[in-house]
PDB file of N, CA and C in Angstrom:
ATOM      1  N   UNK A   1      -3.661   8.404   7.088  1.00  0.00           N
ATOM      2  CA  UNK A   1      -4.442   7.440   6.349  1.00  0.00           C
ATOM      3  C   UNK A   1      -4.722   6.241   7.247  1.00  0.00           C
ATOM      4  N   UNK A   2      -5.860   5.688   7.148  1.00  0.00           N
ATOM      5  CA  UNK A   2      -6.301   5.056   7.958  1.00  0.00           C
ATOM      6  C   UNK A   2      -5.653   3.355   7.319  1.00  0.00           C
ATOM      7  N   UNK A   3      -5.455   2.705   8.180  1.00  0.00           N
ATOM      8  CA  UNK A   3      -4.725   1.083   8.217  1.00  0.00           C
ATOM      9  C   UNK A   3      -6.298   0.650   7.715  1.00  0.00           C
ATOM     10  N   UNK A   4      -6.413  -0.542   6.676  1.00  0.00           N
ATOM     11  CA  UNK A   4      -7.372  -1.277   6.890  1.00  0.00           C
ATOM     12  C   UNK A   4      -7.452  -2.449   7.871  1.00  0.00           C
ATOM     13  N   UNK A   5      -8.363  -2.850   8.147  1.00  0.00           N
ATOM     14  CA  UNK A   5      -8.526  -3.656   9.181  1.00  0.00           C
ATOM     15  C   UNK A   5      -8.667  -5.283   8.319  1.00  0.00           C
ATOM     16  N   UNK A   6      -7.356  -6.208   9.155  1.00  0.00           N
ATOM     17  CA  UNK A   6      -7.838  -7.666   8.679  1.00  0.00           C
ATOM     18  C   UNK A   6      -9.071  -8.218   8.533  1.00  0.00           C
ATOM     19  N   UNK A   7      -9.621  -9.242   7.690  1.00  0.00           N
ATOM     20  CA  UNK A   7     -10.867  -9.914   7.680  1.00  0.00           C
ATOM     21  C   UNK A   7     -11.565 -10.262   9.470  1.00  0.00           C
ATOM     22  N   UNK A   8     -10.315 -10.906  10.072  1.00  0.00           N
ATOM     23  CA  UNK A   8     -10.396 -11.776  11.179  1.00  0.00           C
ATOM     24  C   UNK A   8     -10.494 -10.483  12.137  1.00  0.00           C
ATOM     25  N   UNK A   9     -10.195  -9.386  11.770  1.00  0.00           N
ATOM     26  CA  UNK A   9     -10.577  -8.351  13.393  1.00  0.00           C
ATOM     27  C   UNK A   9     -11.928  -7.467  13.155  1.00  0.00           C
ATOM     28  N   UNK A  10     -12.487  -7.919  11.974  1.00  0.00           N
ATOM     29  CA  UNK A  10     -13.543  -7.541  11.822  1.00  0.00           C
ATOM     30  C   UNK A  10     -14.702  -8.584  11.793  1.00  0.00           C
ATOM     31  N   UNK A  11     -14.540  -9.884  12.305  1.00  0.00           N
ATOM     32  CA  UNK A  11     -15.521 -10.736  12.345  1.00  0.00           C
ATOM     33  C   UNK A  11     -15.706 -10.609  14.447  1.00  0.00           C
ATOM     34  N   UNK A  12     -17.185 -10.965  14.518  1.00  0.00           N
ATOM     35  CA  UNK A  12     -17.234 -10.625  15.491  1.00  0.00           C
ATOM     36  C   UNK A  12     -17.152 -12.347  16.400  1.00  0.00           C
ATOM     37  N   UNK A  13     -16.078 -11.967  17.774  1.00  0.00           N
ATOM     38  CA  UNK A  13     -16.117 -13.996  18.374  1.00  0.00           C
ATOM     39  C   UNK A  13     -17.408 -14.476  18.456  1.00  0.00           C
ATOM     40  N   UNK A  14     -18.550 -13.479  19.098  1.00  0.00           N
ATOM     41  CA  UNK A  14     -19.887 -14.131  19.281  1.00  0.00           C
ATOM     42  C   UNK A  14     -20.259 -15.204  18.416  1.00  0.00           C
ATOM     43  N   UNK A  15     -20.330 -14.147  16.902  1.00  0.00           N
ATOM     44  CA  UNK A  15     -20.729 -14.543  15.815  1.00  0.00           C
ATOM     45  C   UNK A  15     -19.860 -16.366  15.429  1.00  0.00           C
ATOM     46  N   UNK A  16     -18.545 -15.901  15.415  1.00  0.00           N
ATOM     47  CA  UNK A  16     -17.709 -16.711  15.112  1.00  0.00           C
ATOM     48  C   UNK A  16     -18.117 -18.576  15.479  1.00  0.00           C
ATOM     49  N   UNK A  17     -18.159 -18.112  16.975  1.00  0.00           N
ATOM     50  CA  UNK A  17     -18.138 -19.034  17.706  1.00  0.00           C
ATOM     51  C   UNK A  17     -19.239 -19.831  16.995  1.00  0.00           C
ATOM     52  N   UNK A  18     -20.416 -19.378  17.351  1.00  0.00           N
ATOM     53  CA  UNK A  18     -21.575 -20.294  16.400  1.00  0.00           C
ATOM     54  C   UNK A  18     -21.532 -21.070  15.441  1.00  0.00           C
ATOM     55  N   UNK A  19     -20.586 -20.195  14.079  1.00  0.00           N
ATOM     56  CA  UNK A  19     -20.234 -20.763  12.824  1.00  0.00           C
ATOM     57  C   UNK A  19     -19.424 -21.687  12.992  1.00  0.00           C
ATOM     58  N   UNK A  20     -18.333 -21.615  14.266  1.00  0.00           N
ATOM     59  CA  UNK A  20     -17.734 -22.558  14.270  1.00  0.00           C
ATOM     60  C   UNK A  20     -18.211 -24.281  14.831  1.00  0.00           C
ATOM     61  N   UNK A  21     -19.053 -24.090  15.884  1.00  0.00           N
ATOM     62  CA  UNK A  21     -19.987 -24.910  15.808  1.00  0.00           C
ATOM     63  C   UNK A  21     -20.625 -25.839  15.398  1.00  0.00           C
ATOM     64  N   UNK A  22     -21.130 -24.955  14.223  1.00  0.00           N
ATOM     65  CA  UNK A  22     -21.824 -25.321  13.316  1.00  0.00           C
ATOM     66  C   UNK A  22     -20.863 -26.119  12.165  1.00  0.00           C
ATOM     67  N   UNK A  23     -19.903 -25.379  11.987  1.00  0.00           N
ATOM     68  CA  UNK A  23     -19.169 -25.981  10.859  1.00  0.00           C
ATOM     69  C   UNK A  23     -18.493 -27.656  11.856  1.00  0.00           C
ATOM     70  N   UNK A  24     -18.522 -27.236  12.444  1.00  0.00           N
ATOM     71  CA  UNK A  24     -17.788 -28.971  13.471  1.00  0.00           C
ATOM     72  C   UNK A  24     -18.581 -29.913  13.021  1.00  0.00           C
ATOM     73  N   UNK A  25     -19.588 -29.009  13.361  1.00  0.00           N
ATOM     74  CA  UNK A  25     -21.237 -30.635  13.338  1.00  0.00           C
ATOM     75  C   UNK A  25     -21.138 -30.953  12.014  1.00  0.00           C
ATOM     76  N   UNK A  26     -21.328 -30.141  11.264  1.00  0.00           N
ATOM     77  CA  UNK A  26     -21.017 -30.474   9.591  1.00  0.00           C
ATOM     78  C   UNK A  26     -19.919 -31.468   9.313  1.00  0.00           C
ATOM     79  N   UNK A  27     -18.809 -31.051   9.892  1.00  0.00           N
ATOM     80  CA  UNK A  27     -17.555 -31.831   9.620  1.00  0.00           C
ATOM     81  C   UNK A  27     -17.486 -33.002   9.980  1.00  0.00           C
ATOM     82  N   UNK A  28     -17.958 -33.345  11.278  1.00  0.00           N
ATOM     83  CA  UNK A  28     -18.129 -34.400  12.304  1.00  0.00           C
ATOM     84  C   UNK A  28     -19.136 -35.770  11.554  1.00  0.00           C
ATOM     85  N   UNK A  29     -20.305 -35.030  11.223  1.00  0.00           N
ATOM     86  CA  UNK A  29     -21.282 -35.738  10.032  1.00  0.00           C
ATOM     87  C   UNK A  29     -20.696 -35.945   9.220  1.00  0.00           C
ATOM     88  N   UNK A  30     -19.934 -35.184   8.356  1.00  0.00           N
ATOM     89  CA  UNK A  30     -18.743 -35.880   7.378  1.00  0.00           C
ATOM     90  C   UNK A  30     -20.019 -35.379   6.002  1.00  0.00           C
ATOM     91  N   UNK A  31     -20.678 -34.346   6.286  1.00  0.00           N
ATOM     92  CA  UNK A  31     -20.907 -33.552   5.417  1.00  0.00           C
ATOM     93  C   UNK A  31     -20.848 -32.351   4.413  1.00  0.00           C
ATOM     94  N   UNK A  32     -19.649 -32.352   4.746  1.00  0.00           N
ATOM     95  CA  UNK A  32     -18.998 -30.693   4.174  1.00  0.00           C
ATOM     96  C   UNK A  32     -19.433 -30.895   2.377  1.00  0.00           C
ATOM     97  N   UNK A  33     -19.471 -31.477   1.943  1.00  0.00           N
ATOM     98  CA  UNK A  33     -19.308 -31.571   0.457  1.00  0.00           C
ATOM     99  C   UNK A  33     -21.171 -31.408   0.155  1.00  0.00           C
ATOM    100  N   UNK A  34     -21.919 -31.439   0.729  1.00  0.00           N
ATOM    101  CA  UNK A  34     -23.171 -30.888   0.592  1.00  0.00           C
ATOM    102  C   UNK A  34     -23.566 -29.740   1.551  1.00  0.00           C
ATOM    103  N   UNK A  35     -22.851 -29.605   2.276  1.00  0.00           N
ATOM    104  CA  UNK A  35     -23.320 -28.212   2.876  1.00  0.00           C
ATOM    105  C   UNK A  35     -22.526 -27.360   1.600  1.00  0.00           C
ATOM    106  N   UNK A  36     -21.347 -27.300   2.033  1.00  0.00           N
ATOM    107  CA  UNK A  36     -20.623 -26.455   0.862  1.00  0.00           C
ATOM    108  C   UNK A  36     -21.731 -25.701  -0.618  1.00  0.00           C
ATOM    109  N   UNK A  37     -22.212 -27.226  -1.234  1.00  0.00           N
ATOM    110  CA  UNK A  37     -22.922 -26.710  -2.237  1.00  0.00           C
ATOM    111  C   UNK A  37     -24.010 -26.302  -1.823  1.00  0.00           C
ATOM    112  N   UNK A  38     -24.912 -26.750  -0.588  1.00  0.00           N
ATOM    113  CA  UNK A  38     -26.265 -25.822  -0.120  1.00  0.00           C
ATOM    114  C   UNK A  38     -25.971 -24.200  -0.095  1.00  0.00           C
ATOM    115  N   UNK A  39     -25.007 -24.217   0.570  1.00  0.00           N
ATOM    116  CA  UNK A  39     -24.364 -22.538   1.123  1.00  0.00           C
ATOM    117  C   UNK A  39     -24.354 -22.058  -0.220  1.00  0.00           C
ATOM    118  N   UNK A  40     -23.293 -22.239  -0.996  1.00  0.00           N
ATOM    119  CA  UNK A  40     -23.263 -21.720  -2.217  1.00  0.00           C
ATOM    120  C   UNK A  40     -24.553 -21.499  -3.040  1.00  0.00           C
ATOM    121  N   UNK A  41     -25.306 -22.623  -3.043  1.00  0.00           N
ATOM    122  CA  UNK A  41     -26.127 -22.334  -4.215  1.00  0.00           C
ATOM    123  C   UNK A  41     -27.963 -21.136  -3.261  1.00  0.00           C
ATOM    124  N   UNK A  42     -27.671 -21.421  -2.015  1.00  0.00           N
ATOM    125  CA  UNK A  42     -28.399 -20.563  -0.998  1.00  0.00           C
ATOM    126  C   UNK A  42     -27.985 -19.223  -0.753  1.00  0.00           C
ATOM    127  N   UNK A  43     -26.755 -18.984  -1.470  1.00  0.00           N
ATOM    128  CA  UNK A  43     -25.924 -17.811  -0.897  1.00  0.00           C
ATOM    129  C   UNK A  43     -26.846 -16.496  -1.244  1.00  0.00           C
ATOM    130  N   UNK A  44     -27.745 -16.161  -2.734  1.00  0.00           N
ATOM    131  CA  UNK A  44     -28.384 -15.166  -2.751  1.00  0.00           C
ATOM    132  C   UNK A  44     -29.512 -14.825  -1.729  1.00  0.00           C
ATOM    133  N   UNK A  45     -29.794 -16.058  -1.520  1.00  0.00           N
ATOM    134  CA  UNK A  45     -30.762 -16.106  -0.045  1.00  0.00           C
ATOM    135  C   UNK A  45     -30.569 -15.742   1.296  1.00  0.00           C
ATOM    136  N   UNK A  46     -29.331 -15.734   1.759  1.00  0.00           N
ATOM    137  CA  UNK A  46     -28.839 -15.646   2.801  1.00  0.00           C
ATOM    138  C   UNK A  46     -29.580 -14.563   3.611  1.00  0.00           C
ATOM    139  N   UNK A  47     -29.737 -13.653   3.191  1.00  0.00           N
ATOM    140  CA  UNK A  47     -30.388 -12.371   4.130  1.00  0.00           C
ATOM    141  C   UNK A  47     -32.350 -12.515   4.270  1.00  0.00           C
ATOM    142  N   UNK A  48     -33.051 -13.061   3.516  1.00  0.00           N
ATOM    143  CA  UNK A  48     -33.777 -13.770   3.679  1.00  0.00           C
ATOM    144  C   UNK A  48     -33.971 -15.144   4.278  1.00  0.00           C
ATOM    145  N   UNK A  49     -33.349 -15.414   4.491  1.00  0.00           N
ATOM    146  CA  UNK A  49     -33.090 -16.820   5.713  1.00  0.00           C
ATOM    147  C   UNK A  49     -33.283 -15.989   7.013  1.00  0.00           C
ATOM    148  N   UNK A  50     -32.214 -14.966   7.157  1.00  0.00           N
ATOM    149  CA  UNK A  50     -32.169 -14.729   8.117  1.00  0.00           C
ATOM    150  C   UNK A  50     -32.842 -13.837   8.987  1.00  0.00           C
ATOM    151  N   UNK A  51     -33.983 -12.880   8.056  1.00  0.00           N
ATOM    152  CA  UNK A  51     -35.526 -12.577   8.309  1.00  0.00           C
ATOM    153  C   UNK A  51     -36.523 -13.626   8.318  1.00  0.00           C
ATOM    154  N   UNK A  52     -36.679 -14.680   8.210  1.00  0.00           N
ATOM    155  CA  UNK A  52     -37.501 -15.523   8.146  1.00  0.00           C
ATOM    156  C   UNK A  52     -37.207 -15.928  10.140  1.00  0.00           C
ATOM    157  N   UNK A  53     -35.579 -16.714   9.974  1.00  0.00           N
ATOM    158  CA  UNK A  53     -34.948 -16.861  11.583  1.00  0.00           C
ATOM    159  C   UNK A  53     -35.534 -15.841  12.275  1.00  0.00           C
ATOM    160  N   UNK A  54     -35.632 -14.525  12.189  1.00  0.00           N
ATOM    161  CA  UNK A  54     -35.954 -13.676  13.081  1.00  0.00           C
ATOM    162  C   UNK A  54     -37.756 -13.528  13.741  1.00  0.00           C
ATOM    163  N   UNK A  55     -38.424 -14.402  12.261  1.00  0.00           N
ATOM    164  CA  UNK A  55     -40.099 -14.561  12.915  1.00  0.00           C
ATOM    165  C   UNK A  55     -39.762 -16.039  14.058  1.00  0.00           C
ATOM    166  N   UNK A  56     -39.035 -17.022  13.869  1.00  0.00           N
ATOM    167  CA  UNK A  56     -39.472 -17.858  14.069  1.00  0.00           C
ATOM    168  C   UNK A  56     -38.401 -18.445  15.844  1.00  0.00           C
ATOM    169  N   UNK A  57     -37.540 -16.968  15.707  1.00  0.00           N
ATOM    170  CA  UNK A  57     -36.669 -16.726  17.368  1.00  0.00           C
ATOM    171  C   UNK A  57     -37.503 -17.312  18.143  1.00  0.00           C
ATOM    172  N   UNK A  58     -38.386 -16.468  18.486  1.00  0.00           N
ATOM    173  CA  UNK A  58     -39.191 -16.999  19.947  1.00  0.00           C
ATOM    174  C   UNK A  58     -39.547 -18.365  20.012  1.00  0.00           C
ATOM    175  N   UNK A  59     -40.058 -19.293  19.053  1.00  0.00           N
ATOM    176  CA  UNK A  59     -40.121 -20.554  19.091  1.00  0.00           C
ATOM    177  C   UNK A  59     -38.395 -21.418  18.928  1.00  0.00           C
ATOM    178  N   UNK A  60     -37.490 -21.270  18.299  1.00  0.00           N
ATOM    179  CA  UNK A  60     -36.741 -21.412  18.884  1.00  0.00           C
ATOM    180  C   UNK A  60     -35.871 -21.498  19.971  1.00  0.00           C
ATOM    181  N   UNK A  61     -36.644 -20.503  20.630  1.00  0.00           N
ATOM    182  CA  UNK A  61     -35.642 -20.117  22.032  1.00  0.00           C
ATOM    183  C   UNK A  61     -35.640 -20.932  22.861  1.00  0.00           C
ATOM    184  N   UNK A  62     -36.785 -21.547  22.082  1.00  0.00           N
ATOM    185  CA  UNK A  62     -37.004 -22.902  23.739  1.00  0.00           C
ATOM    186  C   UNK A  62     -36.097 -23.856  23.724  1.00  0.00           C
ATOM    187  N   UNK A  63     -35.423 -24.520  22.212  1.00  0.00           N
ATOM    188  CA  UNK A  63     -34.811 -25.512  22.266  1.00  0.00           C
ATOM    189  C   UNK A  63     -33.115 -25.130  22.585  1.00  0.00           C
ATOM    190  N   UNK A  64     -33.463 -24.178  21.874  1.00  0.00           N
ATOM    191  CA  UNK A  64     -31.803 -22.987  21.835  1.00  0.00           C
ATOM    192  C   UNK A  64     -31.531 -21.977  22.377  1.00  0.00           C
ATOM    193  N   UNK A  65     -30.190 -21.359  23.132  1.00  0.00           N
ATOM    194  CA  UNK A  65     -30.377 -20.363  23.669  1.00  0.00           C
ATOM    195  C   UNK A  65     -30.334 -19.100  22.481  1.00  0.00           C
ATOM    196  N   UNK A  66     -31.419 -18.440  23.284  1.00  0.00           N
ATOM    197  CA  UNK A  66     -31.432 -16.959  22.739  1.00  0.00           C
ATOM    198  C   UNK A  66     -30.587 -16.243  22.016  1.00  0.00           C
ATOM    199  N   UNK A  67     -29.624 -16.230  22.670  1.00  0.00           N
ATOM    200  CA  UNK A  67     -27.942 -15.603  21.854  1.00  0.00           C
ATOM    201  C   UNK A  67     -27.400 -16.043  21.450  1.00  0.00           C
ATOM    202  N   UNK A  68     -27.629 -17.694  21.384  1.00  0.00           N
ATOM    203  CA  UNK A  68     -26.915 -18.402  19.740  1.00  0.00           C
ATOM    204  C   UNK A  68     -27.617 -17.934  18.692  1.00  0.00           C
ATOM    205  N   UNK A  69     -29.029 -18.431  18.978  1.00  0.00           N
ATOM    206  CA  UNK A  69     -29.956 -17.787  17.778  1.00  0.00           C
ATOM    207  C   UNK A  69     -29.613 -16.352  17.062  1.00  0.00           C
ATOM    208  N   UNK A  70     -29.447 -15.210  18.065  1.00  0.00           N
ATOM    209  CA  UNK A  70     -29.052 -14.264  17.425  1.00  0.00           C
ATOM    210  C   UNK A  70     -27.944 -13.653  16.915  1.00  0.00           C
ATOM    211  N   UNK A  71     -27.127 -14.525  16.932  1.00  0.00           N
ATOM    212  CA  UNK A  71     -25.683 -14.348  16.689  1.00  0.00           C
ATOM    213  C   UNK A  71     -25.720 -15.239  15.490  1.00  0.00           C
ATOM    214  N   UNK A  72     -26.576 -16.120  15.221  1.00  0.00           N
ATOM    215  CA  UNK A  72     -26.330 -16.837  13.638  1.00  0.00           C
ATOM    216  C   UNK A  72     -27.049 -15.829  13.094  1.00  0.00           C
ATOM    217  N   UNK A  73     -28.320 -15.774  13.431  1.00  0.00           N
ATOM    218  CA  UNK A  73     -28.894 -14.955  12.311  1.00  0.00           C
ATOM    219  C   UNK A  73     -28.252 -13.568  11.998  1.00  0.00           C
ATOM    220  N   UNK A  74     -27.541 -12.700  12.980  1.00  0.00           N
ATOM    221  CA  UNK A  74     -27.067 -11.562  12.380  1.00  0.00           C
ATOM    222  C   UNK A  74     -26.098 -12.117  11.213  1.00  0.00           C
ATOM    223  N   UNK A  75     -25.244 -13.383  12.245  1.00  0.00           N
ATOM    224  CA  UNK A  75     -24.476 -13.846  10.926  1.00  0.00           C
ATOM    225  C   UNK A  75     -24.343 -13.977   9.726  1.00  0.00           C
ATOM    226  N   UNK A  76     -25.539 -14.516   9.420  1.00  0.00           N
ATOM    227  CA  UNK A  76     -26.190 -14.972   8.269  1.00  0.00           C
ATOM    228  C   UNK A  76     -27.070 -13.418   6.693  1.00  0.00           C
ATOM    229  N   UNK A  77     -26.420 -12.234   8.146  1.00  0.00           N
ATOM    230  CA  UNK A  77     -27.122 -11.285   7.069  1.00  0.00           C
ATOM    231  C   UNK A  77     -25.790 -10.602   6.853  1.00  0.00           C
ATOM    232  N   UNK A  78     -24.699 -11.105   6.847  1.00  0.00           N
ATOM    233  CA  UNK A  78     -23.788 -10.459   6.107  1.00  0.00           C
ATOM    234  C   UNK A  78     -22.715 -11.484   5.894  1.00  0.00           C
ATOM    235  N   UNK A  79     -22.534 -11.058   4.341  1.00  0.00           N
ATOM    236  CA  UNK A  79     -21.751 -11.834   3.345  1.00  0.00           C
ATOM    237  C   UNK A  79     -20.447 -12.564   3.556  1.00  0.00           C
ATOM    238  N   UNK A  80     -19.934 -11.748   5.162  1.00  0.00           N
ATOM    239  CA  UNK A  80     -17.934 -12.079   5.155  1.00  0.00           C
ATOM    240  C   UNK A  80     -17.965 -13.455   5.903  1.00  0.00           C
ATOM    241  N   UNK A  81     -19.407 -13.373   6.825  1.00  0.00           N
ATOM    242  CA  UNK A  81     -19.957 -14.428   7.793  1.00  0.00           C
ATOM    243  C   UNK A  81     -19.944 -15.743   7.240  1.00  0.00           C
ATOM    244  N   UNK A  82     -20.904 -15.683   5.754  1.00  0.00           N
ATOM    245  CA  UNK A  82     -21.146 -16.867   4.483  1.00  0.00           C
ATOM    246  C   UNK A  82     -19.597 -17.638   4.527  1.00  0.00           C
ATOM    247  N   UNK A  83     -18.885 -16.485   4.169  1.00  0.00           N
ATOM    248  CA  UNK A  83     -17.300 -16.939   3.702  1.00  0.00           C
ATOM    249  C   UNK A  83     -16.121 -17.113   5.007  1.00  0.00           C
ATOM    250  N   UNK A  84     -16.831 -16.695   5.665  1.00  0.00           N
ATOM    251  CA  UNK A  84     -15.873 -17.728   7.117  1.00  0.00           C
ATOM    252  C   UNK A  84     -16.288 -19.011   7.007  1.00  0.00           C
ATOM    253  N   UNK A  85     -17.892 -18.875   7.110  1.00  0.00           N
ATOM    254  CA  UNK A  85     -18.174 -20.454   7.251  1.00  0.00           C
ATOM    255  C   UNK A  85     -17.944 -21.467   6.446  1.00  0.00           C
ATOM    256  N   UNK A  86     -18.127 -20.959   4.935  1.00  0.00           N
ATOM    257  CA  UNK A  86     -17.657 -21.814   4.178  1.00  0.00           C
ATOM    258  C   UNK A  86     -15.837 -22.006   3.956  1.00  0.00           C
ATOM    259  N   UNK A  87     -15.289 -21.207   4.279  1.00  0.00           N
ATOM    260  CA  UNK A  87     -13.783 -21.379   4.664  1.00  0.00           C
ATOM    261  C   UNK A  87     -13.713 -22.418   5.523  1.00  0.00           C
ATOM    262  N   UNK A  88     -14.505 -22.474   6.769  1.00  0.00           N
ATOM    263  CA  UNK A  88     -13.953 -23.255   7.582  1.00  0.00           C
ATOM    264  C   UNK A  88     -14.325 -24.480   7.735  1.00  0.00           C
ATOM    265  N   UNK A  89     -15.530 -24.488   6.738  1.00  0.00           N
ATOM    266  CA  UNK A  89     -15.857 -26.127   6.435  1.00  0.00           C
ATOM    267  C   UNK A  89     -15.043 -26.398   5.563  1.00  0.00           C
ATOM    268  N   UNK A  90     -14.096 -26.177   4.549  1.00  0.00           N
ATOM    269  CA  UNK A  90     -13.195 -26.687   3.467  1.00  0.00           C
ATOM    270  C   UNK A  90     -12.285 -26.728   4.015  1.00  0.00           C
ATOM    271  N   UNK A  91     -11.660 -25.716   5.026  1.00  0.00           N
ATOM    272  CA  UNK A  91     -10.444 -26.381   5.491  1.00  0.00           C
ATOM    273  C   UNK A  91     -10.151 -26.015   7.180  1.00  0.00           C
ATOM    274  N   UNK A  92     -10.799 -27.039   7.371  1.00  0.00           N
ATOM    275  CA  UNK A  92     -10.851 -27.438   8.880  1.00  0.00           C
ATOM    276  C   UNK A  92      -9.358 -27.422   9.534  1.00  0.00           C
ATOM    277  N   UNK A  93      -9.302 -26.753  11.154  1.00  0.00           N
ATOM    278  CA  UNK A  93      -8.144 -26.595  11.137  1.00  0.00           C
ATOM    279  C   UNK A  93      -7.933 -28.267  12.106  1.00  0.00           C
ATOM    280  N   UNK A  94      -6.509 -28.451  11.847  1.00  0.00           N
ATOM    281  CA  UNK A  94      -5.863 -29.273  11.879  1.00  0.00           C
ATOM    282  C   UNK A  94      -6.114 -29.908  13.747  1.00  0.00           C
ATOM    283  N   UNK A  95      -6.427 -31.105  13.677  1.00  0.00           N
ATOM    284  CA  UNK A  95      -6.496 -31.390  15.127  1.00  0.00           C
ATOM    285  C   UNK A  95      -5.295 -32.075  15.591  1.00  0.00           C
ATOM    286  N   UNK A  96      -4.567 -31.613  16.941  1.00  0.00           N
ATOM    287  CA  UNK A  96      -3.348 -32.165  17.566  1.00  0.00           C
ATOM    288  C   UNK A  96      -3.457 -32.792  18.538  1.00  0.00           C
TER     289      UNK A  96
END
């Protein structure tokens, strides 16, 4: 019988890394309490966001690199991605 696999060995670092990123800048702005509810109340959207991101890559690419871009947007088309990020904007890990 096969072991299931933890949440965390099935998220990919590429991906990760981005969200994490992203969730800093959020945190840093001292915005978590409206992203939180954007995410949430955007959440049925999510995979449509992230076909829309995919017309609008190439004009992005200029300001951003290429493989951030595509590493959010895959992000963004699956659900466990949503719930890292919003995990890790609510509870930011601890700075030493």
């Amino acid at each position: 019988m096969n072991k299931p696999k933890s949440d965390k060995e099935e998220l990919d670092p590429a991906k990760t890394e981005v969200l994490d990123k992203i969730a800093d800048f959020i945190l840093k702005k001292d915005l978590d309490v409206l992203a939180v509810m954007t995410i949430e109340s955007m959440r049925p959207l999510h995979f449509l966001g992230s076909q829309a991101m995919l017309f609008f890559e190439p004009f992005l690419g200029v300001l951003i690199k290429p493989e951030k871009i595509k590493a959010f947007r895959e992000a963004m088309e699956e659900s466990k991605y949503i719930d890292y990020l919003l995990a890790r904007i609510e509870n930011p890990p601890t700075q030493q």
